[in-house]
N, C-alpha and C. Protein backbone atom coordinates (compact mmCIF):
# COMPACT_ATOMS: atom_id res chain seq x y z
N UNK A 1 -47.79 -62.79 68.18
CA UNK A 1 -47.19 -62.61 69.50
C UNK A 1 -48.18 -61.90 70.41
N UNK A 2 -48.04 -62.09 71.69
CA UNK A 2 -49.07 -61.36 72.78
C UNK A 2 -47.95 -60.75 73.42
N UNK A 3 -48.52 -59.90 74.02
CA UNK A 3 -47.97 -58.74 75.20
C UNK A 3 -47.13 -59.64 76.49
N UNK A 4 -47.83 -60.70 76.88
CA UNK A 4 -47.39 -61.10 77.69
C UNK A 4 -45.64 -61.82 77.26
N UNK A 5 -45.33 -61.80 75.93
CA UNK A 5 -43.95 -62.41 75.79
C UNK A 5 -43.02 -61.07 76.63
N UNK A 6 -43.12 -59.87 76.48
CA UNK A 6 -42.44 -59.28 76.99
C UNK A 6 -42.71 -58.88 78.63
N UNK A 7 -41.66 -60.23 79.41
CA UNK A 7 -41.69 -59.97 80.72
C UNK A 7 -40.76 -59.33 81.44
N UNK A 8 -40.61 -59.59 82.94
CA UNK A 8 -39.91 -58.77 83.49
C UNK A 8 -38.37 -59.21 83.34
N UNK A 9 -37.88 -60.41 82.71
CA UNK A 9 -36.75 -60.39 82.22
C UNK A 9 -36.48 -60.53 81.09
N UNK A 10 -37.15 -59.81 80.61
CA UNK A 10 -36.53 -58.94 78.81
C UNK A 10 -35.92 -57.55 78.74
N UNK A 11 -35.09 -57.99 78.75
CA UNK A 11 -34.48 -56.79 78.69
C UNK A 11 -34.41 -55.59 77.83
N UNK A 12 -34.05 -53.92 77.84
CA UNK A 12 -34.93 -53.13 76.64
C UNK A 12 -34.26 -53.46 75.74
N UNK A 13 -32.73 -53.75 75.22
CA UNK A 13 -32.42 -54.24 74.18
C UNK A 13 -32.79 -55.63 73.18
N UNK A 14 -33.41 -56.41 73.80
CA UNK A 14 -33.92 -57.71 73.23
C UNK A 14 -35.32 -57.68 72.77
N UNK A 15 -36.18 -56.34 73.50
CA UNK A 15 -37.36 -57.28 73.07
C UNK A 15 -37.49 -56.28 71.52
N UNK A 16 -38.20 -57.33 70.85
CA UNK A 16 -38.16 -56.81 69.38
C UNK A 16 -39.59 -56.11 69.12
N UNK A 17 -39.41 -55.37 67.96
CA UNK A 17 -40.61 -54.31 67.64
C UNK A 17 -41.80 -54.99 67.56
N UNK A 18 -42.06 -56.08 67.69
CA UNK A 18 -43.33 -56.89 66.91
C UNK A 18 -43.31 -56.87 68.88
N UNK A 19 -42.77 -57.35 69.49
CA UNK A 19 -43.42 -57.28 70.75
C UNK A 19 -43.54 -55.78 71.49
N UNK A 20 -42.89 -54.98 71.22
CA UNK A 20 -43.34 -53.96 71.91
C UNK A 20 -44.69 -53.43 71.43
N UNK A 21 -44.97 -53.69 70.16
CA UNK A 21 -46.24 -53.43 69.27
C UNK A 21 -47.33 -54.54 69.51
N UNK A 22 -47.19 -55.19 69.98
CA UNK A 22 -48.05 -56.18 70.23
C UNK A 22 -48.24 -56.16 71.84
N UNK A 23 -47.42 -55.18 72.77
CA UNK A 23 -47.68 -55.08 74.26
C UNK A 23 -48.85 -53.88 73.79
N UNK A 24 -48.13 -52.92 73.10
CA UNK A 24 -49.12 -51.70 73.01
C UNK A 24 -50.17 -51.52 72.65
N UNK A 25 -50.86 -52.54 71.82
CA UNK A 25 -52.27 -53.09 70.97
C UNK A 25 -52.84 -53.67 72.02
N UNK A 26 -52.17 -54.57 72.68
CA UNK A 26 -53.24 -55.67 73.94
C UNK A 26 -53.66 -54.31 74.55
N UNK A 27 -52.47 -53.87 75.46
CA UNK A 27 -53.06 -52.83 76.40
C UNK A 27 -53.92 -51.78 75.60
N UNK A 28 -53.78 -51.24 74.78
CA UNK A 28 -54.65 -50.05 74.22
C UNK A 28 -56.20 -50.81 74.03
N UNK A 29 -56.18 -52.04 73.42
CA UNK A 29 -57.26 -52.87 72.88
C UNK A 29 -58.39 -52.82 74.49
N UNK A 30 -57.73 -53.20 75.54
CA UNK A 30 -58.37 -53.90 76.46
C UNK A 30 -58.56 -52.74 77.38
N UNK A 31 -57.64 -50.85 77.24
CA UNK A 31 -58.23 -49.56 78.22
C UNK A 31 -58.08 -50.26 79.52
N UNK A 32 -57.63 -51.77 79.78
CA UNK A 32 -57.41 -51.95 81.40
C UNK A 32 -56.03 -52.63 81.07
N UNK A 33 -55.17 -52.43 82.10
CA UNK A 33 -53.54 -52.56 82.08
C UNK A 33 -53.60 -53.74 83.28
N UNK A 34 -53.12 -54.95 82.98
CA UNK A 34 -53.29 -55.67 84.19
C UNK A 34 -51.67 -55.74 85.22
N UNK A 35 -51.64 -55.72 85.77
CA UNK A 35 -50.71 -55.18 86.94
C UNK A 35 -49.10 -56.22 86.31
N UNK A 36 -49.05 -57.22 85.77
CA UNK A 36 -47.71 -57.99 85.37
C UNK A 36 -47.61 -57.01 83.98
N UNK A 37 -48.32 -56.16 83.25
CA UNK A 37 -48.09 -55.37 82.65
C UNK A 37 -47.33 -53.96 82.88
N UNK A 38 -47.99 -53.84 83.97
CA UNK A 38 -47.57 -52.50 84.24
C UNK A 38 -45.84 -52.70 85.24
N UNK A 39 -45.98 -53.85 85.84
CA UNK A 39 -44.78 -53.95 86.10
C UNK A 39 -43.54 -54.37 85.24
N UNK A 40 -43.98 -55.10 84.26
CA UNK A 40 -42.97 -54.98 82.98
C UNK A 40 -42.91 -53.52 82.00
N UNK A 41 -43.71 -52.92 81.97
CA UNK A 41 -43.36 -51.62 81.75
C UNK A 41 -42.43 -50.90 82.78
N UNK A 42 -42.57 -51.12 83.63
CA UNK A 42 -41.71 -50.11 84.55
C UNK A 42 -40.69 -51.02 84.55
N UNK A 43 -40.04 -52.21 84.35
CA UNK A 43 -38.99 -52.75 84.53
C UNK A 43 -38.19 -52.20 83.31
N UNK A 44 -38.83 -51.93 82.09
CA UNK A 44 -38.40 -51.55 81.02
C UNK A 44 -37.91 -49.88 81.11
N UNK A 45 -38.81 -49.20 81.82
CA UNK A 45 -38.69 -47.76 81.80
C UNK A 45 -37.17 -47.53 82.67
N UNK A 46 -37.17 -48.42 83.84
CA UNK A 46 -35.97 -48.27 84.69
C UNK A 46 -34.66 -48.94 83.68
N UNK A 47 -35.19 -49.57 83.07
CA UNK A 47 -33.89 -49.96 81.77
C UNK A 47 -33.42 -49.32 81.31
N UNK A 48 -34.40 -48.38 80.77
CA UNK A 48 -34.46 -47.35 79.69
C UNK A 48 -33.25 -46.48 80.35
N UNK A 49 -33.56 -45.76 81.63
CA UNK A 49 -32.88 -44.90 82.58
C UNK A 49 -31.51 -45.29 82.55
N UNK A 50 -31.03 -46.22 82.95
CA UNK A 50 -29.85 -46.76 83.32
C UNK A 50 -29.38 -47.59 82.12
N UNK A 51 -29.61 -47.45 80.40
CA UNK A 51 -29.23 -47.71 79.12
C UNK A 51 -27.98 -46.78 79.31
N UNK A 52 -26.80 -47.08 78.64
CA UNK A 52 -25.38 -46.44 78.54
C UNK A 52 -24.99 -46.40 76.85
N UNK A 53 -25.65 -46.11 75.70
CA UNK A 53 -25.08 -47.01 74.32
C UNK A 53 -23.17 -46.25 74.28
N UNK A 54 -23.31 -45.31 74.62
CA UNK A 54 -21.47 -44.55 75.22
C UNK A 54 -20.82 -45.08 76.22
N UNK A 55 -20.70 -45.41 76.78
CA UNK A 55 -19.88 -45.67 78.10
C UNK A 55 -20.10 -47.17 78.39
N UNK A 56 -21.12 -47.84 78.39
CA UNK A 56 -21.39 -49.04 78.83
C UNK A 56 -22.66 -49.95 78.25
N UNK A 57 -22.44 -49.76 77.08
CA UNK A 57 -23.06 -50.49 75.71
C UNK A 57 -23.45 -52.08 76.06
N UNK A 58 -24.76 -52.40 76.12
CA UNK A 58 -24.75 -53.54 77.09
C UNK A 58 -24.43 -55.12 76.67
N UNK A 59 -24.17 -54.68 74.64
CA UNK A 59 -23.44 -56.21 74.29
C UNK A 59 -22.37 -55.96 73.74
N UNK A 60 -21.20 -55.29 74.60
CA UNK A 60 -20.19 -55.17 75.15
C UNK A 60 -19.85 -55.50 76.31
N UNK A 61 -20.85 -56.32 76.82
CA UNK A 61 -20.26 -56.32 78.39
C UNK A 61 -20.89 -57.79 79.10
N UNK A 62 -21.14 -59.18 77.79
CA UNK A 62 -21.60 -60.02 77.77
C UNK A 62 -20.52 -61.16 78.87
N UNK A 63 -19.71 -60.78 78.93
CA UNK A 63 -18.70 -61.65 79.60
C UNK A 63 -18.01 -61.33 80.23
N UNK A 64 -16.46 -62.16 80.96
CA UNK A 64 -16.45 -61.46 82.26
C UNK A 64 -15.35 -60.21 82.79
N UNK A 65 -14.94 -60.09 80.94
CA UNK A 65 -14.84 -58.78 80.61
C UNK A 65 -15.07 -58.19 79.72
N UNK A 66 -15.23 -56.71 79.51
CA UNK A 66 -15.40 -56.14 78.15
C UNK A 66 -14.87 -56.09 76.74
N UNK A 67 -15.75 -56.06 76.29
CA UNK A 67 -14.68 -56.01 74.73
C UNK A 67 -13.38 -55.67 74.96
N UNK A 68 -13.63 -53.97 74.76
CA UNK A 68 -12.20 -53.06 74.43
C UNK A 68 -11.28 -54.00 75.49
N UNK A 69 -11.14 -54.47 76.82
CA UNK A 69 -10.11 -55.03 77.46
C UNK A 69 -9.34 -56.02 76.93
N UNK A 70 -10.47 -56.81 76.02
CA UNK A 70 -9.82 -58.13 75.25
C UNK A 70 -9.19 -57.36 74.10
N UNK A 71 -10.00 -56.33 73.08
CA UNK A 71 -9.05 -56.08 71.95
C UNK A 71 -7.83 -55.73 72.46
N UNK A 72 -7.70 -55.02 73.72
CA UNK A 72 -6.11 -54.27 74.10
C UNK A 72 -5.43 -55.10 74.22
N UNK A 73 -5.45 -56.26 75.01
CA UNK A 73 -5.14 -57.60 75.44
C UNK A 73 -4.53 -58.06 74.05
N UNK A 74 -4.94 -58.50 73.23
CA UNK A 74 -4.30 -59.05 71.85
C UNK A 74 -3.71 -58.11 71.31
N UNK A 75 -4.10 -56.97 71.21
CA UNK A 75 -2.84 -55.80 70.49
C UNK A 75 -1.39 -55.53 71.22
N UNK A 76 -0.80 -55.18 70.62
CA UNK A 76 0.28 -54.02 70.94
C UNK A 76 -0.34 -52.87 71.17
N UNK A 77 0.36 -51.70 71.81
CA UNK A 77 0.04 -50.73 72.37
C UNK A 77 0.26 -49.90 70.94
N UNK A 78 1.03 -49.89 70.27
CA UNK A 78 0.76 -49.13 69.09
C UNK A 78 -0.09 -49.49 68.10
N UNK A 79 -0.91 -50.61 67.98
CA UNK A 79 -2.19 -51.41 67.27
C UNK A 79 -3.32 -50.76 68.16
N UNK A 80 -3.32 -51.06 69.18
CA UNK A 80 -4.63 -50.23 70.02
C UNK A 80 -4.80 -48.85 69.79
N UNK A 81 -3.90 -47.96 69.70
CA UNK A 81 -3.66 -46.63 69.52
C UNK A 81 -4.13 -47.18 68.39
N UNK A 82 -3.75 -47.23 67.37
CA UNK A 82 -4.37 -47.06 66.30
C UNK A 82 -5.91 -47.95 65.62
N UNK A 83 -6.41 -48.70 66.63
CA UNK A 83 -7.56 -49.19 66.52
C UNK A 83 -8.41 -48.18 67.49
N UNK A 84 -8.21 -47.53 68.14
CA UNK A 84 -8.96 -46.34 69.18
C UNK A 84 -8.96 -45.23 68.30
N UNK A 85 -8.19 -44.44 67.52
CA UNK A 85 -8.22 -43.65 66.51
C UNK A 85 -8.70 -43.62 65.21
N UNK A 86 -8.56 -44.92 64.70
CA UNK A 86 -10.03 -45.29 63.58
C UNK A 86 -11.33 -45.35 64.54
N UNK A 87 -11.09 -45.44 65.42
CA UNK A 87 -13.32 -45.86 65.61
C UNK A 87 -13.45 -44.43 66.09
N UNK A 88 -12.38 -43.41 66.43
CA UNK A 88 -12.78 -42.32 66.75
C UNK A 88 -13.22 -41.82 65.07
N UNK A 89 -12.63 -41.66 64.36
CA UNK A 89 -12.47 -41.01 63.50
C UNK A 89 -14.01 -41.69 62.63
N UNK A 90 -14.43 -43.05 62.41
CA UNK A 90 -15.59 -43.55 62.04
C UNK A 90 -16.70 -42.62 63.23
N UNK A 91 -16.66 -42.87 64.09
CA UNK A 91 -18.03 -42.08 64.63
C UNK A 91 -18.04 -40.59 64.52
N UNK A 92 -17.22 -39.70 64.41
CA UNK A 92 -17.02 -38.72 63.81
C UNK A 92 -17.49 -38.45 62.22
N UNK A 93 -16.69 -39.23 61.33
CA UNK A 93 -17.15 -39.65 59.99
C UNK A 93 -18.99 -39.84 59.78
N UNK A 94 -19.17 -40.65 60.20
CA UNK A 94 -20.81 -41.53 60.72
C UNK A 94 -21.76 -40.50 61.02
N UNK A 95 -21.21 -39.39 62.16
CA UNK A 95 -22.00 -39.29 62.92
C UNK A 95 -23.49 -38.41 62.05
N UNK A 96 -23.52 -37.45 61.10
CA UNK A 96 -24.58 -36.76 60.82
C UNK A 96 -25.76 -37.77 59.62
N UNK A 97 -25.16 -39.23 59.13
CA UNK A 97 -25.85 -40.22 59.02
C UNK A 97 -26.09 -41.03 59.74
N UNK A 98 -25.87 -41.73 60.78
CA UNK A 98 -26.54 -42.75 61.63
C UNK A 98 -26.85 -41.64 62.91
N UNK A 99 -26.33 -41.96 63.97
CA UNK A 99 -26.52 -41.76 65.40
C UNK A 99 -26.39 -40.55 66.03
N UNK A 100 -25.97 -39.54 64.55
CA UNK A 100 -26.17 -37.94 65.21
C UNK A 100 -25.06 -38.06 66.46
N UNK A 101 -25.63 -37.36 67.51
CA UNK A 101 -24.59 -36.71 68.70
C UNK A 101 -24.40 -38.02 69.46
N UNK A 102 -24.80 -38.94 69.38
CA UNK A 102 -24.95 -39.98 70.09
C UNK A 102 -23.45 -40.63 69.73
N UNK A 103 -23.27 -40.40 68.72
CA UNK A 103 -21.87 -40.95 67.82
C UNK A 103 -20.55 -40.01 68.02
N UNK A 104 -20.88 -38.85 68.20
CA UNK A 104 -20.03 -37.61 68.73
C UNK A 104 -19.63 -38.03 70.23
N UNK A 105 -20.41 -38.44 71.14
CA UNK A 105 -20.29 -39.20 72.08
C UNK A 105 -19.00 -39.83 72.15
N UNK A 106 -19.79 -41.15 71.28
CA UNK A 106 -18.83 -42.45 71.02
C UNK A 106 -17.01 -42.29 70.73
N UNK A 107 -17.01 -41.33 69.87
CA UNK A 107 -15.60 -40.43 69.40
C UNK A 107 -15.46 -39.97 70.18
N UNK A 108 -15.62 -39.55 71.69
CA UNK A 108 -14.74 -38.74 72.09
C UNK A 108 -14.45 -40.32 73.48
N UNK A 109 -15.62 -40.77 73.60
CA UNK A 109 -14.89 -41.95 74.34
C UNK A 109 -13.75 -42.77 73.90
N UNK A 110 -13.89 -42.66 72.59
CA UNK A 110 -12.01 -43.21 72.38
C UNK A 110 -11.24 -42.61 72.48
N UNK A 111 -11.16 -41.44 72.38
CA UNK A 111 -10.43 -40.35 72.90
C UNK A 111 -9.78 -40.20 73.95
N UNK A 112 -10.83 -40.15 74.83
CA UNK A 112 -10.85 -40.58 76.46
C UNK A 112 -9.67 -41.60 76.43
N UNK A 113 -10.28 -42.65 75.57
CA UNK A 113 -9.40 -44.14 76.08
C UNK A 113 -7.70 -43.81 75.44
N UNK A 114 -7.70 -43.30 74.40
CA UNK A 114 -6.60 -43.10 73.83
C UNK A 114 -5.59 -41.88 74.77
N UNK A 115 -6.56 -40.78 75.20
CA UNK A 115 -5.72 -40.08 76.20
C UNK A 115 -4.93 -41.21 77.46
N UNK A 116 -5.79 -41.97 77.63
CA UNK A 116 -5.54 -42.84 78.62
C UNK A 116 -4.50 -43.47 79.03
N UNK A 117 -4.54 -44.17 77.33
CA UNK A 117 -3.41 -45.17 77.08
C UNK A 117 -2.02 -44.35 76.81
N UNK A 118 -2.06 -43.22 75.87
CA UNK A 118 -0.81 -42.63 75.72
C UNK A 118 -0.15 -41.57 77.38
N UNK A 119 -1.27 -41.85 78.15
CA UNK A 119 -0.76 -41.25 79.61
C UNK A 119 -0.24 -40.05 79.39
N UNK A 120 0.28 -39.23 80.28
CA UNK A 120 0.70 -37.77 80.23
C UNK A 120 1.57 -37.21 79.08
N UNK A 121 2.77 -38.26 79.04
CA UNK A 121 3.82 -38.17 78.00
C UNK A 121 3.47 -37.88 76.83
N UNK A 122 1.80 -38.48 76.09
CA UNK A 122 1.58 -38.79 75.33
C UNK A 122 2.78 -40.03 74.67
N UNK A 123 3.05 -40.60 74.78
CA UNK A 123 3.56 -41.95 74.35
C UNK A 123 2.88 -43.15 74.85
């Protein structure tokens, strides 16, 4: 692979390690950065910035609505409650093997959603 596969519409989640390693070898190899480089780096860096993996996870949001809207959509309200309270309780579980605080995150956004859904009453 060459550097040039990763352009300005690759997005930071797609491009794979063999190309980011193969952008970083051309450019290091050649000490001159040619300008469709440097602007795919910065298209990537502004990616980077505006990445959400908590709140707005970006293959969650492939269509022309989000996941969680469709799982609620097919559940009952007492199935959702209780599908929002297992994934809390997995990223909690998870969190000091995979994704650390990043996953502490994730658990409290169901939380969020579950405060949501059970509204003030809690019901």
């Amino acid at each position: 692979m060459n550097h040039t596969q990763i352009t300005e519409k690759t997005k930071l989640n797609e491009a794979t390690p063999e190309q980011w390693d193969s952008a970083w070898k051309a450019s290091y190899k050649s000490k001159s950065v040619d300008s469709d480089t440097i602007k795919t780096f910065k298209k990537i860096t502004e990616d980077l910035e505006t990445f959400d993996a908590v709140n707005n996870p970006v293959h969650y949001n492939a269509g022309k609505i989000e996941c969680i809207e469709g799982i609620e959509a097919m559940l009952t309200k007492e199935e959702f409650v209780g599908y929002l309270r297992g994934n809390s309780l997995k990223y909690r579980w998870r969190f000091p093997y995979k994704n650390g605080v990043e996953d502490l995150y994730k658990a409290g956004w169901y939380e969020n959603k579950l405060l949501e859904v059970l509204g003030s009453n809690g019901q």
